[in-house]
C-alpha atoms as a PDB file:
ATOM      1  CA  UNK A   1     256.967  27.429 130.590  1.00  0.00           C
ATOM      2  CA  UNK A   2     257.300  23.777 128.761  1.00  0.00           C
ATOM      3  CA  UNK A   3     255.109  24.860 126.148  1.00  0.00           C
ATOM      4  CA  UNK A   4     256.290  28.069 125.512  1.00  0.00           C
ATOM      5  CA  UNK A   5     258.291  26.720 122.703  1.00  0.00           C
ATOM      6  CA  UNK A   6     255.274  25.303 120.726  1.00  0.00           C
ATOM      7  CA  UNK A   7     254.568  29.118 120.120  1.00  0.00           C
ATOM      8  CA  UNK A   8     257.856  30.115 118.829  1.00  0.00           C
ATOM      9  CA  UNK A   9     256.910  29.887 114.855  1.00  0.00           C
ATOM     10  CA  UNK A  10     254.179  32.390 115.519  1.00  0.00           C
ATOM     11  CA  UNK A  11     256.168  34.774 117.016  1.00  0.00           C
ATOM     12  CA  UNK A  12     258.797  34.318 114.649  1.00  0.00           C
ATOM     13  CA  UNK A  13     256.825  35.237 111.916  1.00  0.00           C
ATOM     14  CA  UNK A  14     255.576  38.075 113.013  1.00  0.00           C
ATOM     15  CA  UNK A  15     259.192  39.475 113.885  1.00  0.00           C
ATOM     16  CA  UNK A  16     259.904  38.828 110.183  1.00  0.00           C
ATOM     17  CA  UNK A  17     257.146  40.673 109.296  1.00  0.00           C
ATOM     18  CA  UNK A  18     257.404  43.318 111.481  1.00  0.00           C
ATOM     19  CA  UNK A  19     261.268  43.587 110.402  1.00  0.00           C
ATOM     20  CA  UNK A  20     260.404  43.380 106.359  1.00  0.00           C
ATOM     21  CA  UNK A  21     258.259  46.432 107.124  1.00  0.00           C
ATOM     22  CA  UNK A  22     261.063  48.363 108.866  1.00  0.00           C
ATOM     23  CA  UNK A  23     259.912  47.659 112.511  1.00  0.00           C
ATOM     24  CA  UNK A  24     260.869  46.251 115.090  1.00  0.00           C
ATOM     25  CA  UNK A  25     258.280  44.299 117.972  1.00  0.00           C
ATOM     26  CA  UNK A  26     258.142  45.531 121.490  1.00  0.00           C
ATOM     27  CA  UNK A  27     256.151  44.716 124.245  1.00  0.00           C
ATOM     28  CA  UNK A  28     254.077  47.694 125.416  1.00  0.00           C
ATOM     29  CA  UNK A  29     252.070  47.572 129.009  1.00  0.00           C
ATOM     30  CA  UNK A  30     249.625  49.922 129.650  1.00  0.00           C
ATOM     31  CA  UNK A  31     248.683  51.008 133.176  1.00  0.00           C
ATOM     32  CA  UNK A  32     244.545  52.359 133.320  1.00  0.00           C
ATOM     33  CA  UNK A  33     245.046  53.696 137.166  1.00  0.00           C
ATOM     34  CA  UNK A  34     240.962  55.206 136.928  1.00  0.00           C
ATOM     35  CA  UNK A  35     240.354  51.369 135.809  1.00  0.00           C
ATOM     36  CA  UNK A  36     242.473  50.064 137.761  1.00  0.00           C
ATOM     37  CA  UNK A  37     243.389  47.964 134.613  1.00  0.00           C
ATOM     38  CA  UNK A  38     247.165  46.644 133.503  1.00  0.00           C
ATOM     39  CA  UNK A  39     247.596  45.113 130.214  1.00  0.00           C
ATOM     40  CA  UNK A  40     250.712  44.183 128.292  1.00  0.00           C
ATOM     41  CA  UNK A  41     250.303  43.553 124.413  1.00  0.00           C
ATOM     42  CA  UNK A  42     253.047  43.166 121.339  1.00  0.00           C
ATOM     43  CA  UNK A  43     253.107  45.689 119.215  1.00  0.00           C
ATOM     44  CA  UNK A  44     255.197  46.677 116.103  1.00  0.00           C
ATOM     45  CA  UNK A  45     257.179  49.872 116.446  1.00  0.00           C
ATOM     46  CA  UNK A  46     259.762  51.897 114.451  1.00  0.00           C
ATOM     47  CA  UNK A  47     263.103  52.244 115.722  1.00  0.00           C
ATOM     48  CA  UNK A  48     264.101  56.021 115.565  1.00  0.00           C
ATOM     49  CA  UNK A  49     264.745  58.753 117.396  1.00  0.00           C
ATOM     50  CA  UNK A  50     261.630  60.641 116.957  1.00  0.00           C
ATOM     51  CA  UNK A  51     259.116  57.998 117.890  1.00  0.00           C
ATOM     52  CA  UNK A  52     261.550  57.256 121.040  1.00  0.00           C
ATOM     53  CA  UNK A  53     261.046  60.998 122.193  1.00  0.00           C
ATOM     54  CA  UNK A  54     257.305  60.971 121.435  1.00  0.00           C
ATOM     55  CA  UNK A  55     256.746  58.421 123.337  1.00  0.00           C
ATOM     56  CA  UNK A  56     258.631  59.735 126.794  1.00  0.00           C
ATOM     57  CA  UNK A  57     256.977  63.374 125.851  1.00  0.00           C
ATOM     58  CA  UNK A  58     253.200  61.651 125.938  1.00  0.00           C
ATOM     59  CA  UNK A  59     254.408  59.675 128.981  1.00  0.00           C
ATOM     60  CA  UNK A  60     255.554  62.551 130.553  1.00  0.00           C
ATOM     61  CA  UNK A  61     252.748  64.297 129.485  1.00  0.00           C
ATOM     62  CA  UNK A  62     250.210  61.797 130.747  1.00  0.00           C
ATOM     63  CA  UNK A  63     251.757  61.530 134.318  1.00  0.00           C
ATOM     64  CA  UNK A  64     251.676  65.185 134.663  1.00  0.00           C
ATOM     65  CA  UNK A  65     247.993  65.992 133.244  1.00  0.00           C
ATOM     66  CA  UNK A  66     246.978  62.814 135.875  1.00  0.00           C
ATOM     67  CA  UNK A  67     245.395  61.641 132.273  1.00  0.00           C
END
């Protein structure tokens, strides 16, 4: 936890990047239950509507298929 702010430059250029491209960064974790896998990663996303309802339709689409 010390040294987390020896990595601040790097994450605050990608925020400016992601933000002078109209996005926004988010952490996304992904649970693999047949791989019994978790993994978080930082990813760039666009804030709007749509893509928030896309996401909780696959989501909800994914826990009911079992997929």
């Amino acid at each position: 936890m010390e040294r987390l702010p020896e990595f601040d430059h790097i994450l605050d250029k990608k925020r400016k990047e992601a933000a002078e491209a109209g996005n926004v960064l988010r952490f996304v974790g992904v649970i693999d239950v047949k791989r019994k896998e978790i993994n978080a990663k930082l990813e760039r996303s666009v804030l709007s509507f749509y893509s928030k309802l896309l996401r909780l339709l696959f989501v909800r689409y994914v826990i009911m298929c079992g997929g």
